[in-house]
N, C-alpha and C. Protein backbone atom coordinates (compact mmCIF):
# COMPACT_ATOMS: atom_id res chain seq x y z
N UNK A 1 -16.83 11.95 -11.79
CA UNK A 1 -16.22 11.54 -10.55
C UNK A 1 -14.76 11.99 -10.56
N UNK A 2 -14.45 12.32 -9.19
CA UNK A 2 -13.01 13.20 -9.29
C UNK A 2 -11.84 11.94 -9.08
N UNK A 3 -10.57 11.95 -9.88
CA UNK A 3 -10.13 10.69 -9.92
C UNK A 3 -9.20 10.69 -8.21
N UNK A 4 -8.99 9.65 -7.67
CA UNK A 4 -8.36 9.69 -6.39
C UNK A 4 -7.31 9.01 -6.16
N UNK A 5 -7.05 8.14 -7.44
CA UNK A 5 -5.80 7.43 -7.22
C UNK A 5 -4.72 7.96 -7.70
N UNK A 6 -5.17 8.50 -9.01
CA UNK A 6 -3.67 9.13 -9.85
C UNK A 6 -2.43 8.27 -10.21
N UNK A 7 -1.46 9.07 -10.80
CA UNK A 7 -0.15 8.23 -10.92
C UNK A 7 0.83 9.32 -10.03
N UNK A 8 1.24 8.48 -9.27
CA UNK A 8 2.79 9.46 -8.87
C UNK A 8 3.87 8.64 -9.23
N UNK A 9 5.21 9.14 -8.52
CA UNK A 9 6.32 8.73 -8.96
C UNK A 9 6.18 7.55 -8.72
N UNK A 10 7.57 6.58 -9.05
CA UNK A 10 7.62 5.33 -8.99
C UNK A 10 8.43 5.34 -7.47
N UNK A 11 8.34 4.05 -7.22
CA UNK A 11 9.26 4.26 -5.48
C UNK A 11 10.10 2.97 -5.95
N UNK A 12 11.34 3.11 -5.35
CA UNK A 12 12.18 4.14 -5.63
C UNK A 12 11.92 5.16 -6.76
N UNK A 13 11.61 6.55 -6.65
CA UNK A 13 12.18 7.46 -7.27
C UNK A 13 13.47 7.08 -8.47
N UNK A 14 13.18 7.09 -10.05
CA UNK A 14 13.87 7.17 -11.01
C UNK A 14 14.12 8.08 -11.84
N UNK A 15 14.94 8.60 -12.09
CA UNK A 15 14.87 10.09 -12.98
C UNK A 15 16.17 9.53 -14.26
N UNK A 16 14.91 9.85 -14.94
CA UNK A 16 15.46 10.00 -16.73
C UNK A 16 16.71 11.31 -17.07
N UNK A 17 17.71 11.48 -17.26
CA UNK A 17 18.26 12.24 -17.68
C UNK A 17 18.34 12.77 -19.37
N UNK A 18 17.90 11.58 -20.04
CA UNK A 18 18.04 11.83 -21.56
C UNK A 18 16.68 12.58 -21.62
N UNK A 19 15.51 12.07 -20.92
CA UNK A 19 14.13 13.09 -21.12
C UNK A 19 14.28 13.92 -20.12
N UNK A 20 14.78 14.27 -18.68
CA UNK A 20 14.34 15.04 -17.91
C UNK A 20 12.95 14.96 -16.91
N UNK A 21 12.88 12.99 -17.08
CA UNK A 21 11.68 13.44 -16.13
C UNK A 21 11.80 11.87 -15.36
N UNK A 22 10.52 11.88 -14.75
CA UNK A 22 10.61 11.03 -13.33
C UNK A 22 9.48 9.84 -13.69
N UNK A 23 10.08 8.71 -13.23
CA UNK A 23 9.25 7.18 -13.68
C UNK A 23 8.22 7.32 -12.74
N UNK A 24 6.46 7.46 -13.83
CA UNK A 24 5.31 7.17 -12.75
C UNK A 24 5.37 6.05 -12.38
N UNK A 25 4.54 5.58 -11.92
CA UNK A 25 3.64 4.52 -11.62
C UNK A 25 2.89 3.83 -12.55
N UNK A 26 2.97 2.95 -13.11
CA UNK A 26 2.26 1.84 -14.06
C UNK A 26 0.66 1.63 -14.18
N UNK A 27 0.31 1.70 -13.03
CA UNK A 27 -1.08 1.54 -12.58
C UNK A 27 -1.77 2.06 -11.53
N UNK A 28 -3.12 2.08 -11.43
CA UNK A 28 -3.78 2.22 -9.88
C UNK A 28 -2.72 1.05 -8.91
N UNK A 29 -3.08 -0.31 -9.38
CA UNK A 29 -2.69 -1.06 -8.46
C UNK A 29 -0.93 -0.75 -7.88
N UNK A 30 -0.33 -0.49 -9.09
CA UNK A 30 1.12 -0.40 -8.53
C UNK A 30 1.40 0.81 -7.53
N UNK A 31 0.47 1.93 -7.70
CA UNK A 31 0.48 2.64 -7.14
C UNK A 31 -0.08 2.93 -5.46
N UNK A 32 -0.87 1.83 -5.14
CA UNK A 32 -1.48 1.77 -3.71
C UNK A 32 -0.53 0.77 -3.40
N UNK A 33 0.13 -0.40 -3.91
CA UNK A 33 1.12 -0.97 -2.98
C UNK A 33 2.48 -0.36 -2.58
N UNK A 34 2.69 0.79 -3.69
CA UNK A 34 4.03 1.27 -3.22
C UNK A 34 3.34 2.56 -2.15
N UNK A 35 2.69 2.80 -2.24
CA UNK A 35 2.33 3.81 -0.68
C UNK A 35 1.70 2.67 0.17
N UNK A 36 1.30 1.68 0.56
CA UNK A 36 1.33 0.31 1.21
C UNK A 36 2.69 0.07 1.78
N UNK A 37 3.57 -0.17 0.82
CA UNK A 37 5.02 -0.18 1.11
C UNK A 37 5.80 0.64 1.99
N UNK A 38 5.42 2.38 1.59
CA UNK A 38 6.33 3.26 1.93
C UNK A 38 5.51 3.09 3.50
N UNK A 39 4.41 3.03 3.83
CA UNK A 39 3.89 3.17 5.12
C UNK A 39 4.18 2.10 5.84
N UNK A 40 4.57 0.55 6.15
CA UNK A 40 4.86 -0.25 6.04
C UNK A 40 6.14 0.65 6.80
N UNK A 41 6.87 0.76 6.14
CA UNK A 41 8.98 1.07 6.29
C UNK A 41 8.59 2.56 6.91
N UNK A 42 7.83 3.28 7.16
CA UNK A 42 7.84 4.75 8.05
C UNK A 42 7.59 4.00 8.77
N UNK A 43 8.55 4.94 10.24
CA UNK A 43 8.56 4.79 11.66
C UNK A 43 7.42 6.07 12.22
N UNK A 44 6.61 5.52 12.66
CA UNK A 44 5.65 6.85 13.70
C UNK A 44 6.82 7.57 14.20
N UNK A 45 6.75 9.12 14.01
CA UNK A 45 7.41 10.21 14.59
C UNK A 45 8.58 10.85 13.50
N UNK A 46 8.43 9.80 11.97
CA UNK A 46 9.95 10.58 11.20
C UNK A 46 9.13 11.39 10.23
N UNK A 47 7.73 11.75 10.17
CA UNK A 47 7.42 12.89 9.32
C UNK A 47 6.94 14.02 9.91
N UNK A 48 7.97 14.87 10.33
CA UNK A 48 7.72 15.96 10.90
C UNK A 48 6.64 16.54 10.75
N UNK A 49 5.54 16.24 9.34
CA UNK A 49 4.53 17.22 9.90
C UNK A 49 3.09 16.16 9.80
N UNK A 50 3.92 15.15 9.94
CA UNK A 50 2.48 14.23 9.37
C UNK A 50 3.08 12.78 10.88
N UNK A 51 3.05 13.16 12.06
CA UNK A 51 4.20 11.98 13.05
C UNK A 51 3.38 10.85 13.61
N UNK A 52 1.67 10.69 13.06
CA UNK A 52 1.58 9.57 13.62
C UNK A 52 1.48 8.70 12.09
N UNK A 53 1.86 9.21 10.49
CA UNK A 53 2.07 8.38 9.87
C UNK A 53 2.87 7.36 10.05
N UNK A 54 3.02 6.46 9.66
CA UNK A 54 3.84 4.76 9.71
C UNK A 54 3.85 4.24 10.91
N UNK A 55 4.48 2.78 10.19
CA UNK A 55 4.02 1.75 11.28
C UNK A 55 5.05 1.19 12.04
N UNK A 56 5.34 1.00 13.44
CA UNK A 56 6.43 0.78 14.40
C UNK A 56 6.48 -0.92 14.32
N UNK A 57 6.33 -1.56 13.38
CA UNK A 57 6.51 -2.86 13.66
C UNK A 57 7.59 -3.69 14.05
N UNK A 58 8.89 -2.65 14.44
CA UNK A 58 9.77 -3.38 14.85
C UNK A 58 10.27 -2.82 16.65
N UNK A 59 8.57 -2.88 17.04
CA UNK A 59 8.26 -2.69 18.43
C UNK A 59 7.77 -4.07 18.52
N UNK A 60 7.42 -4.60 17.20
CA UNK A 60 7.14 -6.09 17.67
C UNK A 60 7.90 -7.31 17.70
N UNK A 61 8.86 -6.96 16.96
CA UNK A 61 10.45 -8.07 16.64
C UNK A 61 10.40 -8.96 17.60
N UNK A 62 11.05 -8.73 18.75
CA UNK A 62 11.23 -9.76 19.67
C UNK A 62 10.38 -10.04 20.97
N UNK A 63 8.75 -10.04 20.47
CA UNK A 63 7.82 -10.05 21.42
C UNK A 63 7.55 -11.73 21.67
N UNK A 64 7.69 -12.22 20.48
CA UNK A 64 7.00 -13.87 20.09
C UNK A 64 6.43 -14.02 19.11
N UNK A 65 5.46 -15.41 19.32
CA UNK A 65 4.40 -15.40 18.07
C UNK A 65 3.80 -16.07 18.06
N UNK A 66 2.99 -15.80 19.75
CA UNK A 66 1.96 -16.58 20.33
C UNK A 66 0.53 -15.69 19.77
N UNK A 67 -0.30 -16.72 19.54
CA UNK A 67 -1.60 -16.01 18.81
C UNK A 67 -2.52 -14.65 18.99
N UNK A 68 -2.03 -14.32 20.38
CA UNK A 68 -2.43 -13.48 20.86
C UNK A 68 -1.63 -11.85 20.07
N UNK A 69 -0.10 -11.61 19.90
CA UNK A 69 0.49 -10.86 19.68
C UNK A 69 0.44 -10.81 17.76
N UNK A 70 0.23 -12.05 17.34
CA UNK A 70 0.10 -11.95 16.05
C UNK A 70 -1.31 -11.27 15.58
N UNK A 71 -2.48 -11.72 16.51
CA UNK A 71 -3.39 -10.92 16.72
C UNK A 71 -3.56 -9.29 16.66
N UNK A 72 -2.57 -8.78 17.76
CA UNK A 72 -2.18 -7.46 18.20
C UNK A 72 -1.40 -6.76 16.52
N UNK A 73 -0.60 -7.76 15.78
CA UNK A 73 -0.39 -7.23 14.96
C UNK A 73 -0.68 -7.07 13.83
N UNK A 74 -1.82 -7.78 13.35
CA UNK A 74 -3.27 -7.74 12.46
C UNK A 74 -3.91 -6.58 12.54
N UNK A 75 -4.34 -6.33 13.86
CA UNK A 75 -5.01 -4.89 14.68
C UNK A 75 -4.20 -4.13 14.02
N UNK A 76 -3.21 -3.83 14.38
CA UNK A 76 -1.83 -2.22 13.87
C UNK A 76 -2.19 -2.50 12.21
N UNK A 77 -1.85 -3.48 11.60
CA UNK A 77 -1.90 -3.35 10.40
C UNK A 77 -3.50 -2.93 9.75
N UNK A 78 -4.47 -3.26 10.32
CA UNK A 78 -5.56 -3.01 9.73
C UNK A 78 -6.10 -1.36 10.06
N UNK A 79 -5.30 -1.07 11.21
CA UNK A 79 -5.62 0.49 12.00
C UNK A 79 -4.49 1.21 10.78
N UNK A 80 -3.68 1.06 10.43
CA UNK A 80 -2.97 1.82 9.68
C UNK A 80 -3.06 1.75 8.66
N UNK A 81 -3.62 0.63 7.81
CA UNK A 81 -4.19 0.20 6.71
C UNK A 81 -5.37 1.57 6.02
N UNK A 82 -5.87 1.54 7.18
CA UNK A 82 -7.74 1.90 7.03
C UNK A 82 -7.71 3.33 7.29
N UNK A 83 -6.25 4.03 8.34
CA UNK A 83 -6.49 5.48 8.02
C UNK A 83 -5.79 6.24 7.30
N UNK A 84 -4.26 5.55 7.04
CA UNK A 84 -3.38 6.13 5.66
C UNK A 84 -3.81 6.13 4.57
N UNK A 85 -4.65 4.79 4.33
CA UNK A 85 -4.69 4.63 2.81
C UNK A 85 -6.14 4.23 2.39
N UNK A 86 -6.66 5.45 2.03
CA UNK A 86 -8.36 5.81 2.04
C UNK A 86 -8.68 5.68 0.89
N UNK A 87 -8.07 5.13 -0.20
CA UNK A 87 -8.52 4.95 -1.32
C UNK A 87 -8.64 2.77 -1.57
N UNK A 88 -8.79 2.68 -0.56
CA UNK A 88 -9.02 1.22 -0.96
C UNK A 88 -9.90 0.81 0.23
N UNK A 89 -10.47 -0.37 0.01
CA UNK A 89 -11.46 -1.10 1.10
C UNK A 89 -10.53 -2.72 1.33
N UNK A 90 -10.39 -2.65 2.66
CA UNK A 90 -9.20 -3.85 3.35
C UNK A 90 -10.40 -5.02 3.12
N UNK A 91 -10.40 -5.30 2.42
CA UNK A 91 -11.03 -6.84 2.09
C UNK A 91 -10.66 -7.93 3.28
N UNK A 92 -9.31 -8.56 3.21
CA UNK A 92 -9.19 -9.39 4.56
C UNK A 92 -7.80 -8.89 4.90
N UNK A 93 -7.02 -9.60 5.87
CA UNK A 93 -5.92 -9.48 6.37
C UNK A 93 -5.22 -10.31 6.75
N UNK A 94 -4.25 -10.89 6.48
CA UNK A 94 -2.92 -12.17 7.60
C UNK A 94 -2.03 -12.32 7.64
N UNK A 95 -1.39 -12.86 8.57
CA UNK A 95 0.31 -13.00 8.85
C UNK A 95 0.18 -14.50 8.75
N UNK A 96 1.04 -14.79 8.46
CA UNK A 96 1.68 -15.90 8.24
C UNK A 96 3.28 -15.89 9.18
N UNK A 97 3.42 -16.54 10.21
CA UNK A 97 4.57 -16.33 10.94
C UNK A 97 5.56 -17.56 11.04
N UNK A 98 4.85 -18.13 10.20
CA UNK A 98 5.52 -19.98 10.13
C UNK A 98 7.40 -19.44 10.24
N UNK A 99 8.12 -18.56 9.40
CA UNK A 99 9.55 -18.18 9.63
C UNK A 99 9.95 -16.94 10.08
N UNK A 100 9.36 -16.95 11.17
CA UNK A 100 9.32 -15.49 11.89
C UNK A 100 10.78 -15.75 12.74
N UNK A 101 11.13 -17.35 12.83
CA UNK A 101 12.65 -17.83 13.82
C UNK A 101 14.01 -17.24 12.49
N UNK A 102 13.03 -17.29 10.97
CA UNK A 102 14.41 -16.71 10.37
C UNK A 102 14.19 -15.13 10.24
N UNK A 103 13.48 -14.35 10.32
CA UNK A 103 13.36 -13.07 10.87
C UNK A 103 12.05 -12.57 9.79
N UNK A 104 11.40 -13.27 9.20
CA UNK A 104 10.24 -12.74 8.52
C UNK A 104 8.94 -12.95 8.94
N UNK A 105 8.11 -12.20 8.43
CA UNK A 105 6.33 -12.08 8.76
C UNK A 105 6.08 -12.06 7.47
N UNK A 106 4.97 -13.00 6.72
CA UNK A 106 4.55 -12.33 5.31
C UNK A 106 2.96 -12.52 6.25
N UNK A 107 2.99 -11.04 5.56
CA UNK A 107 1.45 -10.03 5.31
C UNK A 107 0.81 -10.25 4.39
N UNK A 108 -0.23 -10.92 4.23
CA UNK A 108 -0.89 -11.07 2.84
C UNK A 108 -2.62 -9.95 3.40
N UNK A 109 -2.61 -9.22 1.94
CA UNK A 109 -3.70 -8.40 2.15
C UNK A 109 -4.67 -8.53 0.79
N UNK A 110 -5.90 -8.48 1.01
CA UNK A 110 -6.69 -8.39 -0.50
C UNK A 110 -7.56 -7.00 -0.19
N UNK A 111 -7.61 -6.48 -1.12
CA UNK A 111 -8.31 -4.89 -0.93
C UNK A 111 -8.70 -4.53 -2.14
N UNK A 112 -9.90 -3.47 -2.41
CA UNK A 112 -10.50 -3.35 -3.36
C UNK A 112 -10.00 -2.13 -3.56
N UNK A 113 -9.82 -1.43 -4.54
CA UNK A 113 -9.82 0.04 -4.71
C UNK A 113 -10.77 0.84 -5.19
N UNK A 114 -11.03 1.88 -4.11
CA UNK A 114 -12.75 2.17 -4.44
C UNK A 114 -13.09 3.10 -5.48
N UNK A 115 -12.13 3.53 -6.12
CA UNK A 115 -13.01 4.09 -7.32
C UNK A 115 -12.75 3.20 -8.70
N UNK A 116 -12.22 2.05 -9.18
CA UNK A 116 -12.26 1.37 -10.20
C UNK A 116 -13.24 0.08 -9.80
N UNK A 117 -13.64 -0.58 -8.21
CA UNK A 117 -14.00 -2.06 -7.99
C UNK A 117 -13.13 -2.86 -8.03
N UNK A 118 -12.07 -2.47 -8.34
CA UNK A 118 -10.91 -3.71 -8.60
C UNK A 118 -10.51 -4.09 -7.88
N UNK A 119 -10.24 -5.62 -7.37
CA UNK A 119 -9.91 -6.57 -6.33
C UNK A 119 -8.47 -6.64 -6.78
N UNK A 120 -7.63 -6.54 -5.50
CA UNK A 120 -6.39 -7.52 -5.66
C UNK A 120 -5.83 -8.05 -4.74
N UNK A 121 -4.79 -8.48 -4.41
CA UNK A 121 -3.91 -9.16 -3.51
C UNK A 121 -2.72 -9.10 -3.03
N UNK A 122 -2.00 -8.93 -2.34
CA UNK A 122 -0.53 -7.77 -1.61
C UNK A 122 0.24 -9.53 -1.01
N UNK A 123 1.17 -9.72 -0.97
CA UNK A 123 1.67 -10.68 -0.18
C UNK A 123 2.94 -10.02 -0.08
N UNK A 124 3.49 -9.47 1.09
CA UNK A 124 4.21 -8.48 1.56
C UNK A 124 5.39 -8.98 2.74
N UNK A 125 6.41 -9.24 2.27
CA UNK A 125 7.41 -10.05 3.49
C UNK A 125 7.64 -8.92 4.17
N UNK A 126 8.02 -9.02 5.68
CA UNK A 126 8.90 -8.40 6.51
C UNK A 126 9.71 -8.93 6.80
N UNK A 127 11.22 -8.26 6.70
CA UNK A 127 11.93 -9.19 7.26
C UNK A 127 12.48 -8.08 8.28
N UNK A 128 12.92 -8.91 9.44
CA UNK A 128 13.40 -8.36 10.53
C UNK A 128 14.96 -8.47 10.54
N UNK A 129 15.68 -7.09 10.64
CA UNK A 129 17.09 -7.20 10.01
C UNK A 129 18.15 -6.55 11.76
């Protein structure tokens, strides 16, 4: 089986000067939340050749957080979830908006990664700045 997760760099990007080289990634798992992450913080339209990558969630900042819109933003997250990041299966999805008046959303996600079976769990703040 051809492997699909790999290790890439670490995010932030760290570079060793005494060796000359660049901090992977620790794991499968560390490695699907920091591209989780980086997609998450891309704005749709800043990768010139890739512009409907990332997610505009701060089209949702000052909408509310009546059930309906928290709804709407479950949807975006599971639509961007499911076509950026093809190496995992979105198990469930939720916001939690209880301090959305002090400017955060936590995202909690559980997802499998499909070529090891391995289950885990993402609990992911936004904060709105």
């Amino acid at each position: 089986m051809e492997e699909t997760v790999g290790r890439g760099w670490a995010f932030p990007p760290r570079f060793s000067k005494i060796s000359n080289t660049v901090a992977l990634t620790e794991s499968d798992q560390e490695e699907i939340e920091q591209s989780l992450m980086i997609l998450f913080h891309t704005k749709q339209q800043e990768r010139l050749f890739h512009p409907q990558y990332g997610c505009n969630i701060e089209d949702y900042q000052f909408l509310g957080t009546d059930t309906m819109r928290i709804k709407r933003l479950e949807k975006l997250f599971r639509e961007i979830i499911t076509e950026f990041e093809p190496r995992i299966s979105l198990d469930s999805l939720s916001i939690n908006s209880s301090e959305i008046l002090n400017g955060k959303l936590m995202l909690t996600i559980a997802y499998t990664i499909l070529e090891t079976g391995n289950e885990y769990n993402m609990v992911y703040p936004f904060n709105f700045e």
